[in-house]
Protein backbone atom coordinates (compact mmCIF):
# COMPACT_ATOMS: atom_id res chain seq x y z
CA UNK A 1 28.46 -23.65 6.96
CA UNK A 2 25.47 -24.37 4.57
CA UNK A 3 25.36 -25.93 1.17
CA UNK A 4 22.81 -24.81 -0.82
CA UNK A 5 21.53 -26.79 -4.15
CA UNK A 6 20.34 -23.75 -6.34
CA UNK A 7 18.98 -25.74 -9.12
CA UNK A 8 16.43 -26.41 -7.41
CA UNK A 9 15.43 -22.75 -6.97
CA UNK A 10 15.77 -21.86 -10.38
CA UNK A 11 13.72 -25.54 -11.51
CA UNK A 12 10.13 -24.12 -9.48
CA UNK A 13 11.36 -20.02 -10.23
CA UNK A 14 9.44 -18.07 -12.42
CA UNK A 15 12.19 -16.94 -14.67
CA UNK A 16 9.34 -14.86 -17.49
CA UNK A 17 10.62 -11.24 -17.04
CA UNK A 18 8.08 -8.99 -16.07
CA UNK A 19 7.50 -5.72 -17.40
CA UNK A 20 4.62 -2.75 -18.23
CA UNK A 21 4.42 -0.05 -20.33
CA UNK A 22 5.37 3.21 -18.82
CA UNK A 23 1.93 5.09 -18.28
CA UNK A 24 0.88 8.08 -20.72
CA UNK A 25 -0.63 9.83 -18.35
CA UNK A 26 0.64 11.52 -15.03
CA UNK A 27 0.30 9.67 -12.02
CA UNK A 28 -1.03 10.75 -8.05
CA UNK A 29 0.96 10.26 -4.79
CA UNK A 30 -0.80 10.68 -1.58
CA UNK A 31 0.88 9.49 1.85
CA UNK A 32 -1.19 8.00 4.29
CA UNK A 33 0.07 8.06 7.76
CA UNK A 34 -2.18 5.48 9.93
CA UNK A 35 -2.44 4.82 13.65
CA UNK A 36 -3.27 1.16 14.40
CA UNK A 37 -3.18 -1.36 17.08
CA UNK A 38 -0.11 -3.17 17.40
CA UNK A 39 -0.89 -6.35 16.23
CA UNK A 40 -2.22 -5.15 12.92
CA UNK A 41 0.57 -6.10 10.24
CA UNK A 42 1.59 -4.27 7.02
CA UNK A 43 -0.14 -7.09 4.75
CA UNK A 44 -3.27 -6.40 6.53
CA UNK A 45 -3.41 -2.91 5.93
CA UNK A 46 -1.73 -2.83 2.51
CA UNK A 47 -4.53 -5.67 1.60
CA UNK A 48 -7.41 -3.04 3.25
CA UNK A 49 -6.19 -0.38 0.99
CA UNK A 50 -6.07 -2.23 -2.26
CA UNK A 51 -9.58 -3.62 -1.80
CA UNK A 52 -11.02 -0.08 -1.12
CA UNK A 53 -9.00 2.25 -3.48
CA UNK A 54 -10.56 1.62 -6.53
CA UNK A 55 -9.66 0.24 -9.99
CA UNK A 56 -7.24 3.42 -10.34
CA UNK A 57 -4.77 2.54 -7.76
CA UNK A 58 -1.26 1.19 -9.21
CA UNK A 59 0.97 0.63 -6.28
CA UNK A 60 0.67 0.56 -2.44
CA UNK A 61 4.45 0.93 -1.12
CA UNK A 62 5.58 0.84 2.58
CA UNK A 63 6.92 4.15 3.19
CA UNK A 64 7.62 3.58 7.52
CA UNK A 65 6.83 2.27 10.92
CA UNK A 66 7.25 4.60 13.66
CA UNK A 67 6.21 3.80 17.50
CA UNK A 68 7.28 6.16 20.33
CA UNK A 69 6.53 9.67 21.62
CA UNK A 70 3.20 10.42 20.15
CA UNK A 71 1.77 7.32 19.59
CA UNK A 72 -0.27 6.02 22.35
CA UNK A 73 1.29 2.63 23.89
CA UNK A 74 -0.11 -0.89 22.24
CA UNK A 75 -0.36 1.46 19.18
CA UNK A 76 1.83 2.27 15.85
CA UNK A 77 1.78 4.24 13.13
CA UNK A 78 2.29 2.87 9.39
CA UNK A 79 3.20 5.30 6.21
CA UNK A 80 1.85 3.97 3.02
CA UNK A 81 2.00 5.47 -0.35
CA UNK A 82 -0.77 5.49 -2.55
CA UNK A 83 -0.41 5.46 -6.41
CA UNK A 84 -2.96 6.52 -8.53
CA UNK A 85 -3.02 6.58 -12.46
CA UNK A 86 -5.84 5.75 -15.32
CA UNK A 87 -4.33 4.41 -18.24
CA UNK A 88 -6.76 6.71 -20.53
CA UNK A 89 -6.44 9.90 -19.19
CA UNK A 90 -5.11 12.34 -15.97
CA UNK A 91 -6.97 11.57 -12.87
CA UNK A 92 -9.12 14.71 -11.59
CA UNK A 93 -7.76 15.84 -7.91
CA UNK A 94 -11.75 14.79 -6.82
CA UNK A 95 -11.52 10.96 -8.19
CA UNK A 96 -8.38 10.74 -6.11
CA UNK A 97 -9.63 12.28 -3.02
CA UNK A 98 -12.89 10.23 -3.06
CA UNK A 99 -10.33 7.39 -3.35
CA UNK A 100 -8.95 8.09 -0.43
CA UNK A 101 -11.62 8.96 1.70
CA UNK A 102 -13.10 5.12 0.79
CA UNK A 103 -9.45 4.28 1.91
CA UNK A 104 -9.68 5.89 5.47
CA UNK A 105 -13.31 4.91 5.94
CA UNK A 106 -12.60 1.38 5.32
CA UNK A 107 -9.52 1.27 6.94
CA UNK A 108 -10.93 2.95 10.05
CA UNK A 109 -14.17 0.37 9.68
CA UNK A 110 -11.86 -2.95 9.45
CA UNK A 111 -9.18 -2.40 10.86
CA UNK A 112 -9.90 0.20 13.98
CA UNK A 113 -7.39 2.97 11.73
CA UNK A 114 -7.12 6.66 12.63
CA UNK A 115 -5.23 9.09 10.52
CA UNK A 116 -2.19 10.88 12.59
């Protein structure tokens, strides 16, 4: 049994409702499925990404974790997808891919990442 004093929560909680306009323009999905070493975390990659995407990317999301047959042992394999989306105008299928490939390289570069 636990007793729990919630006004104390909702004293330091952030209570401001947050919200964004829906985006005019259309926005990209591309799944990235990484191979890493085991003790590389989500945060670390999800961090990686954001810092090498661009100023276009809108949302990193975890998509899975999968370890087993195909995956080499002390390895895993995250799914993240990648949201693109300018708030001016449609992103060309080349600004995205270039955004990815800085992605990969980086990821690869920091974090010893391999695509599967």
């Amino acid at each position: 049994v636990a007793e729990l004093d919630l006004q104390k929560l909702v004293d330091v909680a952030d209570l401001v409702p947050q919200s964004r306009p829906i985006g005019a323009f259309q926005a990209v999905q591309r799944d990235l499925n990484f191979v890493l070493a085991e003790d590389v975390t989500w945060q670390q990659l999800s961090d990686t990404i954001r810092s090498a995407a661009g100023a276009h990317l809108e949302e990193v999301r975890f998509v899975e974790q999968y370890r087993g047959q195909h995956i080499a042992a002390g390895k895993k394999s995250y799914v993240a997808a990648l949201v693109f989306r300018a708030a001016d105008r449609t992103l060309t299928g080349e600004e995205v891919d270039a955004a990815v490939q800085r992605v990969v390289a980086v990821c690869g570069e920091n974090l010893g990442a391999t695509l599967r």
